[in-house]
Each structure stands twice: as C-alpha cells, then as structure tokens.
N, C-alpha and C. Protein backbone atom coordinates (compact mmCIF):
# COMPACT_ATOMS: atom_id res chain seq x y z
N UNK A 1 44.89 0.83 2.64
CA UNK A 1 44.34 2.08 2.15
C UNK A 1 43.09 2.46 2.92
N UNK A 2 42.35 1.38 3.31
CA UNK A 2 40.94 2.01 4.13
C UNK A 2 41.58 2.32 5.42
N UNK A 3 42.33 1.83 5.85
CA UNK A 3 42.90 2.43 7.15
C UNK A 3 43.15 3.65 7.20
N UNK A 4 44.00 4.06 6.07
CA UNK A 4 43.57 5.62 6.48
C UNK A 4 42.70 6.35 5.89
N UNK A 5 42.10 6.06 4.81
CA UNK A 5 40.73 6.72 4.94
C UNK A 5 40.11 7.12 6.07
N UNK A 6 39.98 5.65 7.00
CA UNK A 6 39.13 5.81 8.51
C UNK A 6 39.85 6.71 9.34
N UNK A 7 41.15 6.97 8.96
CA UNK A 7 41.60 7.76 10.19
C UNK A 7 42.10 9.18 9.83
N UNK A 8 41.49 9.35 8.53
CA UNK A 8 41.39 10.80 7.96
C UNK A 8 39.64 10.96 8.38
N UNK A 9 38.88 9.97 8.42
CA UNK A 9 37.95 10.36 8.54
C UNK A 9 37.43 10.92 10.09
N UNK A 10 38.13 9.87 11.15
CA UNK A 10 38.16 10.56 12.38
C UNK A 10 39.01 11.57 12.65
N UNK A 11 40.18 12.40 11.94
CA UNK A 11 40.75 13.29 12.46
C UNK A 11 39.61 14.20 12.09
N UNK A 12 38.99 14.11 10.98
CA UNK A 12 38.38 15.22 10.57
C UNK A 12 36.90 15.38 11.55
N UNK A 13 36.39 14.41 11.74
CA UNK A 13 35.14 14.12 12.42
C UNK A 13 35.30 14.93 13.77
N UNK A 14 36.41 14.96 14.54
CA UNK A 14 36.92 14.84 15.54
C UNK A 14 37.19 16.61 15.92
N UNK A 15 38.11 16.71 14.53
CA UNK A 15 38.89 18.15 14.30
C UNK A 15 37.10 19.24 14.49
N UNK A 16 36.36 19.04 13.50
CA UNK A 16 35.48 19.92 13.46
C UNK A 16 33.84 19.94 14.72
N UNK A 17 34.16 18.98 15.56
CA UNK A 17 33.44 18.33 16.33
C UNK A 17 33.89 19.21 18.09
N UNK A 18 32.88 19.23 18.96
CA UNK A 18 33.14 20.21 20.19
C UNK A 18 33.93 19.00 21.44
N UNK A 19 33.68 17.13 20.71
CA UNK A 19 34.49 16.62 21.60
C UNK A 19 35.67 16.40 21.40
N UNK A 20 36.50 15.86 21.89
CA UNK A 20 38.05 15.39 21.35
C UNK A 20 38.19 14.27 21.33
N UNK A 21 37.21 12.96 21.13
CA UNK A 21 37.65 11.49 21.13
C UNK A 21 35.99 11.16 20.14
N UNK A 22 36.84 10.22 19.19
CA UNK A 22 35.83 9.61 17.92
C UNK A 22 34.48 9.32 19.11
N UNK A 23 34.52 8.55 20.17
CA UNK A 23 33.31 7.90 20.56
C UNK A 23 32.03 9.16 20.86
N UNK A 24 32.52 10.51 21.45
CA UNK A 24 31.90 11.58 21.90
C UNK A 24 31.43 12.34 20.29
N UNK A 25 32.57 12.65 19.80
CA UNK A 25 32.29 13.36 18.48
C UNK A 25 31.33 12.62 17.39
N UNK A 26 30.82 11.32 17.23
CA UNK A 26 30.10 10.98 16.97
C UNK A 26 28.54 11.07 16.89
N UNK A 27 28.49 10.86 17.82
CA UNK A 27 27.04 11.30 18.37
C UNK A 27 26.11 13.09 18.14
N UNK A 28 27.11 13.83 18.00
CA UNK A 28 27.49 14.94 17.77
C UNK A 28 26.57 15.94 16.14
N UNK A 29 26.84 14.41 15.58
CA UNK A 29 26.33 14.86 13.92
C UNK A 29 25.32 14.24 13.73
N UNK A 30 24.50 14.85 12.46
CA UNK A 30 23.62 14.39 12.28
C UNK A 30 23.59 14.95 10.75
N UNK A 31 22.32 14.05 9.97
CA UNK A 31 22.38 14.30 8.27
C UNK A 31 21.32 15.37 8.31
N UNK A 32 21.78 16.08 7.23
CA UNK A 32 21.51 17.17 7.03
C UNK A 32 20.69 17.40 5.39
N UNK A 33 21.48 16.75 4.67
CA UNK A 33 21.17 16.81 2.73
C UNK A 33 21.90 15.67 2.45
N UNK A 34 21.45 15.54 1.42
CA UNK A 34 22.16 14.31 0.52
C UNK A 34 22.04 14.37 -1.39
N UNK A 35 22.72 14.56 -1.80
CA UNK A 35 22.57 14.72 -3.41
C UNK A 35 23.62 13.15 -4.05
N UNK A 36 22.96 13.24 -5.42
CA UNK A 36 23.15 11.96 -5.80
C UNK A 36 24.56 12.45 -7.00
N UNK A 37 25.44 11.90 -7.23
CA UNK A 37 26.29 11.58 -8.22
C UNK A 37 26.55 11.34 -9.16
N UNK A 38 25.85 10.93 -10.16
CA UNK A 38 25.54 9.93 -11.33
C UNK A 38 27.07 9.37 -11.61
N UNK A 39 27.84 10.62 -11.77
CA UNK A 39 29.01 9.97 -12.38
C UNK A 39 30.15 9.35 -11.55
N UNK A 40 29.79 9.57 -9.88
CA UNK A 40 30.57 8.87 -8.99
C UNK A 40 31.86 9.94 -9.38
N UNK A 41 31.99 11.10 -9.23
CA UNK A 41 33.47 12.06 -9.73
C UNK A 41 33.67 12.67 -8.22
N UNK A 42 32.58 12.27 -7.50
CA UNK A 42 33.23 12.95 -5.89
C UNK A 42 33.90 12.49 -5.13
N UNK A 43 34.79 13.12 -4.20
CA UNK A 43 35.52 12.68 -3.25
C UNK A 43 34.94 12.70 -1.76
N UNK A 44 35.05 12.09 -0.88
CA UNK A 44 34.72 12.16 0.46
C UNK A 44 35.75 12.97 1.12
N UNK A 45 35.17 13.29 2.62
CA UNK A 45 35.94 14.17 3.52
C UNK A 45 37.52 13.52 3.94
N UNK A 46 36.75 12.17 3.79
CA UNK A 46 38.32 10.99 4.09
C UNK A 46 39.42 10.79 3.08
N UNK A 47 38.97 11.11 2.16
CA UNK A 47 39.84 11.21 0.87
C UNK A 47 39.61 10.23 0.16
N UNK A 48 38.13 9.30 0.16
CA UNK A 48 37.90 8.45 -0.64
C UNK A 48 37.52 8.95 -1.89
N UNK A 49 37.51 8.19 -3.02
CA UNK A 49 37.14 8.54 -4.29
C UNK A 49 35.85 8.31 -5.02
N UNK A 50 35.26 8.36 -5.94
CA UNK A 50 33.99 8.06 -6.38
C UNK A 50 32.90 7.92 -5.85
N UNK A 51 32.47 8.58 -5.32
CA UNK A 51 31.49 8.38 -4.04
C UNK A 51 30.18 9.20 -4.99
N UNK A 52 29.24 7.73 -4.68
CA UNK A 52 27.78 8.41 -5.20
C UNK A 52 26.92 9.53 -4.90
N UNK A 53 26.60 8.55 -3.64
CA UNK A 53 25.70 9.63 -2.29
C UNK A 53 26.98 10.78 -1.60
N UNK A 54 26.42 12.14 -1.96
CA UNK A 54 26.77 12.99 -1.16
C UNK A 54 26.65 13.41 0.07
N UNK A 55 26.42 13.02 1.27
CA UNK A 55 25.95 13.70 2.39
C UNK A 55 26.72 14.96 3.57
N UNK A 56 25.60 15.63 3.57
CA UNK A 56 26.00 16.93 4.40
C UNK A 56 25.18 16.48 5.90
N UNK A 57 26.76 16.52 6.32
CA UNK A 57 26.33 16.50 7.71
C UNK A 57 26.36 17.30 8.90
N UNK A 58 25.76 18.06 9.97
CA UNK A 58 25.71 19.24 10.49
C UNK A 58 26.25 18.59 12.10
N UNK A 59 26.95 19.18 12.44
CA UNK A 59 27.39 19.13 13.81
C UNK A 59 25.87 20.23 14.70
N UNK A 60 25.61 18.94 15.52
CA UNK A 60 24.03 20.13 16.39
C UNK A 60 24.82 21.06 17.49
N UNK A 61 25.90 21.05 17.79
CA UNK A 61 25.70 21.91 18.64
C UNK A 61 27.08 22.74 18.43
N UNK A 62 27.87 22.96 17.29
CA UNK A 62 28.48 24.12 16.47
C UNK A 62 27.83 24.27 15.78
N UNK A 63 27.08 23.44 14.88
CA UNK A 63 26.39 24.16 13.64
C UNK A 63 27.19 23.81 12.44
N UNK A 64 28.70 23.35 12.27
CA UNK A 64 29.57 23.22 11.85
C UNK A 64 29.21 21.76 10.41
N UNK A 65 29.72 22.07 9.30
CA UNK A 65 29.27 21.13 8.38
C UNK A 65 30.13 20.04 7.51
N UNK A 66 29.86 18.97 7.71
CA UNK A 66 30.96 18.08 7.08
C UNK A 66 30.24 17.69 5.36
N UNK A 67 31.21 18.46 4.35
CA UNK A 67 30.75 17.96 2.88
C UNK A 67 31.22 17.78 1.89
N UNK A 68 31.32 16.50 1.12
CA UNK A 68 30.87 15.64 1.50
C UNK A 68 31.31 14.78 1.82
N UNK A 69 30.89 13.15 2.38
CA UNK A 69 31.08 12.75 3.20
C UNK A 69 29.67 11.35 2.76
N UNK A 70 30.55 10.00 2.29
CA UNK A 70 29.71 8.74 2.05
C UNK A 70 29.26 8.33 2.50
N UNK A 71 28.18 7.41 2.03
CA UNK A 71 27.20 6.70 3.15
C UNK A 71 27.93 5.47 4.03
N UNK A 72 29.71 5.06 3.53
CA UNK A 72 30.24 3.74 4.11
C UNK A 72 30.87 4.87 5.00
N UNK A 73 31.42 6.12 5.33
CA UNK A 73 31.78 6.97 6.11
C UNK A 73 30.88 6.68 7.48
N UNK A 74 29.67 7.84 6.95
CA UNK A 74 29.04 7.82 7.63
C UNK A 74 28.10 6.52 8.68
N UNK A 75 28.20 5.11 7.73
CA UNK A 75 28.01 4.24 8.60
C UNK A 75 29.32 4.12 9.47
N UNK A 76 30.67 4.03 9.60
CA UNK A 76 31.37 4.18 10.77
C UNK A 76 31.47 4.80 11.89
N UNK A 77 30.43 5.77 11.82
CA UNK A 77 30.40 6.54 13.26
C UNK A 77 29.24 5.38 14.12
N UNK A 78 28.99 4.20 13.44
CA UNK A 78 28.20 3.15 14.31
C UNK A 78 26.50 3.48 15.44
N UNK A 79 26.30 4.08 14.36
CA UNK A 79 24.88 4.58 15.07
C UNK A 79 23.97 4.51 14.19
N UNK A 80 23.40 3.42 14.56
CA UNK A 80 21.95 3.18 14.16
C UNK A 80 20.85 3.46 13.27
N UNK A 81 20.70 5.00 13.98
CA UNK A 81 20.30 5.68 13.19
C UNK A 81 20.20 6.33 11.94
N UNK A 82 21.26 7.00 11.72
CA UNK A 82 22.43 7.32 10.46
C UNK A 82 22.38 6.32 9.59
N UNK A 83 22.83 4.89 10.07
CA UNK A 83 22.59 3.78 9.09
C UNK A 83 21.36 3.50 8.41
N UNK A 84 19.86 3.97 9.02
CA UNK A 84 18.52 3.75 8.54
C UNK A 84 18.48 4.64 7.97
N UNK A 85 18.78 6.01 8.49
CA UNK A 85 18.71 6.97 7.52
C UNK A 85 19.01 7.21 5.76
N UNK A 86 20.74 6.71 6.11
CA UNK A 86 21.34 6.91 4.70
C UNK A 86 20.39 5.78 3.97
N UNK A 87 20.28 4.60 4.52
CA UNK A 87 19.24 3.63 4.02
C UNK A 87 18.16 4.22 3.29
N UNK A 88 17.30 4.85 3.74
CA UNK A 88 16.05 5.37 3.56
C UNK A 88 16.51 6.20 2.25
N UNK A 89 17.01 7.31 2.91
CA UNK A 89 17.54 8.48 1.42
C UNK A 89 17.94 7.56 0.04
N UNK A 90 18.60 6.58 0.13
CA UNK A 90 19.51 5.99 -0.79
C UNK A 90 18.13 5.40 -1.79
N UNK A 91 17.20 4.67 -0.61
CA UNK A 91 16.05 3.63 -1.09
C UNK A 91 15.38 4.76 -2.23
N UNK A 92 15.33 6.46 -1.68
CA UNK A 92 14.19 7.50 -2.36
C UNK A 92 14.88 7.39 -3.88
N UNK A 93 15.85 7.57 -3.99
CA UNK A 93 16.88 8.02 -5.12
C UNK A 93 17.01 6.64 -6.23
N UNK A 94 16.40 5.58 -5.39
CA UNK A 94 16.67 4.30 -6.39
C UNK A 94 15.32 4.00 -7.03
N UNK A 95 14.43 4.48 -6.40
CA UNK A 95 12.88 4.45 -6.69
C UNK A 95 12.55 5.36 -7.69
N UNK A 96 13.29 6.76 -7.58
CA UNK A 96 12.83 7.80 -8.67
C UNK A 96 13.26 7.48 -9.99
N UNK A 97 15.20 6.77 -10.12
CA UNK A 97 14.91 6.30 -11.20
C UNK A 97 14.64 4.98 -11.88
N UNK A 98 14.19 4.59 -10.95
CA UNK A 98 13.48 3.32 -11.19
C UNK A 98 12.11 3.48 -11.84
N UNK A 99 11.60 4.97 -11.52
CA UNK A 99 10.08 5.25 -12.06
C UNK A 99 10.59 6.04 -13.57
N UNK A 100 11.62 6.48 -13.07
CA UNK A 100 12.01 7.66 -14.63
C UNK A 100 12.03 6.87 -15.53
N UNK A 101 12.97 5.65 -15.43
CA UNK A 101 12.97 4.97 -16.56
C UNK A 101 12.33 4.11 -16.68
N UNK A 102 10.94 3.91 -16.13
CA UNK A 102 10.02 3.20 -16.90
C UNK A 102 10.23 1.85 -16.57
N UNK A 103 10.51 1.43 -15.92
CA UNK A 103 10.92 0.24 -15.36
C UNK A 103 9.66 -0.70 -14.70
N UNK A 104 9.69 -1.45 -14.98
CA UNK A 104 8.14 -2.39 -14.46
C UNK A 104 8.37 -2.49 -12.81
N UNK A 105 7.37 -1.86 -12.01
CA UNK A 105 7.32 -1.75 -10.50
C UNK A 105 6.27 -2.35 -9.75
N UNK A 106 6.97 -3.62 -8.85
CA UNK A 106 6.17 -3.69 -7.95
C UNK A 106 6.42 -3.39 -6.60
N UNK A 107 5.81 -3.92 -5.71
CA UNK A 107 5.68 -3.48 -4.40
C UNK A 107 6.88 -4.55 -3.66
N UNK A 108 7.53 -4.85 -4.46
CA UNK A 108 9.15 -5.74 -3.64
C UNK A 108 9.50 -4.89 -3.05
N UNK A 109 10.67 -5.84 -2.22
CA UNK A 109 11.90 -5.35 -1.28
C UNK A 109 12.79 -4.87 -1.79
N UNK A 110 12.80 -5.40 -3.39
CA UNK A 110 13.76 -4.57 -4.10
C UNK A 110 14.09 -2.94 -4.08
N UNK A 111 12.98 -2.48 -4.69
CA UNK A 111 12.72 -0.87 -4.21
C UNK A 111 11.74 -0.19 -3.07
N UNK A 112 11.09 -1.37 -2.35
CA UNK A 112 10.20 -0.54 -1.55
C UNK A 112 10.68 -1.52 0.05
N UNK A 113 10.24 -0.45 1.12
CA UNK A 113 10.47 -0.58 2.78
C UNK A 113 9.43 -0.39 3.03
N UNK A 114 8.71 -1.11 4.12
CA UNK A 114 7.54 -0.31 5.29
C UNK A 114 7.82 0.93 5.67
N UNK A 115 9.45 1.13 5.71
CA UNK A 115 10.17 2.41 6.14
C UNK A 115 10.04 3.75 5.34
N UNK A 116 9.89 3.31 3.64
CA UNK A 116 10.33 4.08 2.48
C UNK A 116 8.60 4.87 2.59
N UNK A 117 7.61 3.42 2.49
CA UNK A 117 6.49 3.79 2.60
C UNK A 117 6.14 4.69 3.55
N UNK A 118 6.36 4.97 4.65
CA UNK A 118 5.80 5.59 5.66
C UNK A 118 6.26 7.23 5.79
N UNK A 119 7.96 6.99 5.22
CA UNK A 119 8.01 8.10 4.72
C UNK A 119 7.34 8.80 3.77
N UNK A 120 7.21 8.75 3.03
CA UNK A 120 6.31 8.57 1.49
C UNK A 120 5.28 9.60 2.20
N UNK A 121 4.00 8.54 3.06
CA UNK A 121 3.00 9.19 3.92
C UNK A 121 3.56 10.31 4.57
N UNK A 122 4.83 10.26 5.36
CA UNK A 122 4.49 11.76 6.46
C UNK A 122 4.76 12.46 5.58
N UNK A 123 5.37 12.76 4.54
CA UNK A 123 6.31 13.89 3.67
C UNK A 123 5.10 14.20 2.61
N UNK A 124 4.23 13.29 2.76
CA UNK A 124 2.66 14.02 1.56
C UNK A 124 2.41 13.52 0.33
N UNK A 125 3.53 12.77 -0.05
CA UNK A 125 3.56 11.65 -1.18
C UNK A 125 2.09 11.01 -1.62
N UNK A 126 1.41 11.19 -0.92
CA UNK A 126 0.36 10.61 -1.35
C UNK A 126 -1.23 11.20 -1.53
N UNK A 127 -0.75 12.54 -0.74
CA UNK A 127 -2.03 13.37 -0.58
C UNK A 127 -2.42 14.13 -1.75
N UNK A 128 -2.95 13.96 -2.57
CA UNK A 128 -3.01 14.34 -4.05
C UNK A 128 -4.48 14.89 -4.26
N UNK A 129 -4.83 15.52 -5.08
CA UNK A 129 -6.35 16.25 -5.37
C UNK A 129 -7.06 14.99 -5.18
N UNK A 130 -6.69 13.55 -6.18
CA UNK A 130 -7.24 12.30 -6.21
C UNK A 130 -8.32 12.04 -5.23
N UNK A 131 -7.25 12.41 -3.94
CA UNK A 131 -8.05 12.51 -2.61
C UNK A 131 -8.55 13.08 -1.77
N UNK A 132 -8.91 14.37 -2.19
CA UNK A 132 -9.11 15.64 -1.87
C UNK A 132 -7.79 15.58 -0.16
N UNK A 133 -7.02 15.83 -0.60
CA UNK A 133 -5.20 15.52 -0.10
C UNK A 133 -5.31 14.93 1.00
N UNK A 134 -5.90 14.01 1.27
CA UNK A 134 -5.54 13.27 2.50
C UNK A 134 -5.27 11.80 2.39
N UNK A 135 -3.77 11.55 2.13
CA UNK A 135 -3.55 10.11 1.25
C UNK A 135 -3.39 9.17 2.48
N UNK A 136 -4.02 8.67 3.48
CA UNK A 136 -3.89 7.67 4.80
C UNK A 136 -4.26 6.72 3.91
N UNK A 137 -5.61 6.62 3.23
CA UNK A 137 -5.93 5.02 3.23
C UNK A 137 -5.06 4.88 1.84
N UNK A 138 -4.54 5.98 1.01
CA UNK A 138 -3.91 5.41 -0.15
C UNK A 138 -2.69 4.96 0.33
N UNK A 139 -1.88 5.24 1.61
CA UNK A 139 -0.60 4.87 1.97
C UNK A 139 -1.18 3.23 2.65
N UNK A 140 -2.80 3.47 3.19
CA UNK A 140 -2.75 1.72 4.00
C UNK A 140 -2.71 0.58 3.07
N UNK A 141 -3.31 1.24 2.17
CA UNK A 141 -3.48 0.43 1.21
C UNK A 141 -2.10 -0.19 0.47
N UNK A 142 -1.11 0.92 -0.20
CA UNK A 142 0.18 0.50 -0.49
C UNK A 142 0.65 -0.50 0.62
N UNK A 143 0.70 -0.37 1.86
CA UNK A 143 1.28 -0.70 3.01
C UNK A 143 0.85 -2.22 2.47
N UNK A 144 -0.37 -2.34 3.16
CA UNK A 144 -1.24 -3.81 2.49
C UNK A 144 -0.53 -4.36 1.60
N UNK A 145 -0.63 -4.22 0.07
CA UNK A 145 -0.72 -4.53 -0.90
C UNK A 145 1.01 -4.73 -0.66
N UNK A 146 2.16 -3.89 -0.17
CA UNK A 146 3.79 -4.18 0.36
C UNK A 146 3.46 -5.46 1.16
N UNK A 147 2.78 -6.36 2.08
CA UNK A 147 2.98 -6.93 3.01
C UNK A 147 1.85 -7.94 2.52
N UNK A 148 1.89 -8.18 1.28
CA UNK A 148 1.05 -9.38 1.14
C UNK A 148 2.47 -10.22 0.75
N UNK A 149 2.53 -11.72 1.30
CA UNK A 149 3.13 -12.73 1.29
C UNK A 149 3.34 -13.44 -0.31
N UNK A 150 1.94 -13.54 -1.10
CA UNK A 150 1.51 -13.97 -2.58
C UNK A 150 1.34 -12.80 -2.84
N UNK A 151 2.58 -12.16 -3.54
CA UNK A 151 2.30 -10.91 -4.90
C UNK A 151 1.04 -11.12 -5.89
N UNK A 152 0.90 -12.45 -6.50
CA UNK A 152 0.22 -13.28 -7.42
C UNK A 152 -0.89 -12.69 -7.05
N UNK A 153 -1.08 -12.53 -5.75
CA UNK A 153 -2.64 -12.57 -5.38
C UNK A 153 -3.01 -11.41 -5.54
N UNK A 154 -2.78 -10.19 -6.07
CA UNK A 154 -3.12 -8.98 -6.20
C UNK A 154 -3.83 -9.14 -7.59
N UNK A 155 -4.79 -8.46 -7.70
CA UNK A 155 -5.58 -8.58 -8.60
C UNK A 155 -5.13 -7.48 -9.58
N UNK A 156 -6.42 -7.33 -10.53
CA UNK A 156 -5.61 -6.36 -11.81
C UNK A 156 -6.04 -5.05 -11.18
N UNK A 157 -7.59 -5.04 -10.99
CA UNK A 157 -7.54 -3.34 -9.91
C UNK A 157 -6.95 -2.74 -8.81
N UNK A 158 -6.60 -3.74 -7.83
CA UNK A 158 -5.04 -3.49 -7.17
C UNK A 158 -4.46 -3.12 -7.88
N UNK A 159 -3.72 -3.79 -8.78
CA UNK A 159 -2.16 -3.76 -9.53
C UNK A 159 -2.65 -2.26 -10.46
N UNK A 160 -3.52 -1.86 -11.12
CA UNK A 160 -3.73 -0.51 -11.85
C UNK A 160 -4.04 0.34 -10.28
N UNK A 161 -4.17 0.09 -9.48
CA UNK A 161 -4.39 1.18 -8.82
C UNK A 161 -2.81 1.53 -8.21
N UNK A 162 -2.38 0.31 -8.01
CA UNK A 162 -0.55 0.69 -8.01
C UNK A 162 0.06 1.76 -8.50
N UNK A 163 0.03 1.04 -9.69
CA UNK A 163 0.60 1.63 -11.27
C UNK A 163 0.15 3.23 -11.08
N UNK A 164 -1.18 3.41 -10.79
CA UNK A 164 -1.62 4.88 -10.48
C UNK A 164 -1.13 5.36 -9.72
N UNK A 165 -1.05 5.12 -8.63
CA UNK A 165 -0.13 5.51 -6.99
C UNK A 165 1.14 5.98 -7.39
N UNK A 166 1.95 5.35 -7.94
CA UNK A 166 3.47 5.14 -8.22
C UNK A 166 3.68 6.80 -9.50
N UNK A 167 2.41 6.68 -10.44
CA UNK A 167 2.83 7.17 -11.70
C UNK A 167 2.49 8.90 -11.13
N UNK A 168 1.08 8.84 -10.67
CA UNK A 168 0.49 9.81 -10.45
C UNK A 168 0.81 10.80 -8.65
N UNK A 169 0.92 9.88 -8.05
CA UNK A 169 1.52 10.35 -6.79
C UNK A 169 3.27 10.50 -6.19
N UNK A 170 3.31 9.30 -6.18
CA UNK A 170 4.91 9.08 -5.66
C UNK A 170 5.64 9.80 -6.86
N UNK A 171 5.08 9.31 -8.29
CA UNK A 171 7.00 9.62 -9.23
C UNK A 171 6.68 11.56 -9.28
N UNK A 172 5.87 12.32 -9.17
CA UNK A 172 5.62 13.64 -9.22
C UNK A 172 6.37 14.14 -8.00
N UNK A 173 6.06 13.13 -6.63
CA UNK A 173 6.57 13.47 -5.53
C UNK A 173 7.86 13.87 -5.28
N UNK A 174 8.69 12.53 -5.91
CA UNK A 174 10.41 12.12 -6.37
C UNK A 174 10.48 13.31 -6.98
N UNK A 175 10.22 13.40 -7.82
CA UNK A 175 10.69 13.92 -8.58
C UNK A 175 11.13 15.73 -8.31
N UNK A 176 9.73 15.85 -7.38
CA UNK A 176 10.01 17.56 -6.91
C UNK A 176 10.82 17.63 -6.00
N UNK A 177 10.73 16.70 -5.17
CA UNK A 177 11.89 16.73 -4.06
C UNK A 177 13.69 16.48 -4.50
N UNK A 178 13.17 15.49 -5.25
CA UNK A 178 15.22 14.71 -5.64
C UNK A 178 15.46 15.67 -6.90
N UNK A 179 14.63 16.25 -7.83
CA UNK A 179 15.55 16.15 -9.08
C UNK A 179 16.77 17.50 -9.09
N UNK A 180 16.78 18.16 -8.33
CA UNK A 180 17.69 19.18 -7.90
C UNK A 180 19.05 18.53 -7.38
N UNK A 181 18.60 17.84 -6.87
CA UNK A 181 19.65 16.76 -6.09
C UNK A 181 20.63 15.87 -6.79
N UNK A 182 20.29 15.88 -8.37
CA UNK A 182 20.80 14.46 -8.96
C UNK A 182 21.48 15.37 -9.99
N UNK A 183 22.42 14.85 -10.02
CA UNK A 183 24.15 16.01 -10.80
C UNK A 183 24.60 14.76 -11.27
C-alpha cells in the first residue's frame, strides 16, 4: 500500500511540477503553510489517510500549489531542508499545546530545539513591552538556560523567569500565529 501512495505521490509531484523526472521536480517545491488537524480526517495528495500536519506546498517557479500533502510525503522528496523545516513547524504546534494545556514546561528536548528557539527570536517571540521589544538577551538567556547539561542547576529565579518567558511571551506568540491554523 505505501508503494503506491509513493507513486501517486510522484505522479502528482511530477504532473504539477515544470520538470518531468521525480529527481528535478523535487527541488522545485518548497513549504509554503501548514495547519494542524486535531482530528487526523485529512487526506494527502497521495491518497494517504489521516494525516495531521497539513502542508501547502508552492512550486517556485509555476507558482503552482500542492494541498495537502504530509510531513512523511514531503520528507520523500529527500531534501534536507524540508525535513528541518516540517521539523521546526511540527516542534511550534507541539509547544502551543503543550502551553494551552497547562502542562509543566521545561527547557528539554522534548519540546524545545536551539532551532525552535532561534526561530522564536527572528519571528519576535520574545520582543515584548517587558523589554521595551528587543528580546536578544531574553532569547540568550533561554538559549543558556536550553544548553545547560544539569537542569537541577537552574535556580528558582531562572526557573520563574522561564515560566514568565513561556507564559507571557512565547504562549501569546503561539498562539497569534497557530491558532487559525488548528481545525
């Protein structure tokens, strides 16, 4: 059955694409949006079923749009990139409701990346009145406090200044950006 999934997924990749062979038409696309699922009721372009992550993907040089279309899809076109990407998006969407529901958060691998973080920073996540909006040292600081070895060792004004970061910056952030997104 995944066999032809994959090869519904390259006719189609292929079909709407300006090259005529999977290796050329690949390279070709790029992500565009991504909306979340809750109930897993979508289908992919390949004809897979239940698919969480939605992604819209734009052909750059028709303009042309594949939707939607999974993140195990989209890792088969074998590029790198795409794979960090859907990574990244997937990481935003697990964090928001990880904050919605109240869930005890730390600075693990579980929900957090150097990657997730940095996004976080360029996209403004952190630039808040708090700081009269320029959140660098509140992102170095997260960064830090992500890349300490002994969690233990974070103290309690660290750990409340976390808790602040997360409640007051990031989940407001998530929340304006993803909650349109989550069906």
């Amino acid at each position: 059955m995944e066999n032809s999934y994959y090869k519904n997924l390259m006719m189609t990749v292929i079909r709407s694409s300006e090259s005529d062979n999977w290796k050329d038409a690949v390279v070709e696309w790029d992500i565009d949006d991504c909306e979340e699922d809750l109930s897993c009721s979508s289908e992919c372009v390949c004809g897979k079923e239940n698919i969480k992550y939605l992604y819209t993907i734009r052909n750059r040089y028709s303009g042309r749009i594949l939707y939607p279309i999974g993140s195990s899809c989209i890792n088969k076109f074998g590029r790198e990139d795409l794979r960090d990407a859907t990574s990244l998006i997937e990481s935003q969407f697990k964090l928001l409701h990880a904050v919605e529901e109240g869930r005890y958060l730390s600075l693990s691998s579980e929900l957090f990346s150097r990657k997730l973080l940095r996004w976080l920073y360029e996209e403004g996540a952190f630039d808040t009145e708090y700081n009269d909006y320029d959140g660098e040292d509140d992102y170095e600081f997260m960064l830090k406090m992500f890349n300490k070895r002994d969690k233990d060792s974070i103290s309690l004004k660290q750990d409340k200044k976390i808790k602040a970061l997360l409640l007051n910056a990031i989940k407001p952030f998530l929340q304006d950006r993803l909650a349109e997104k989550v069906r």
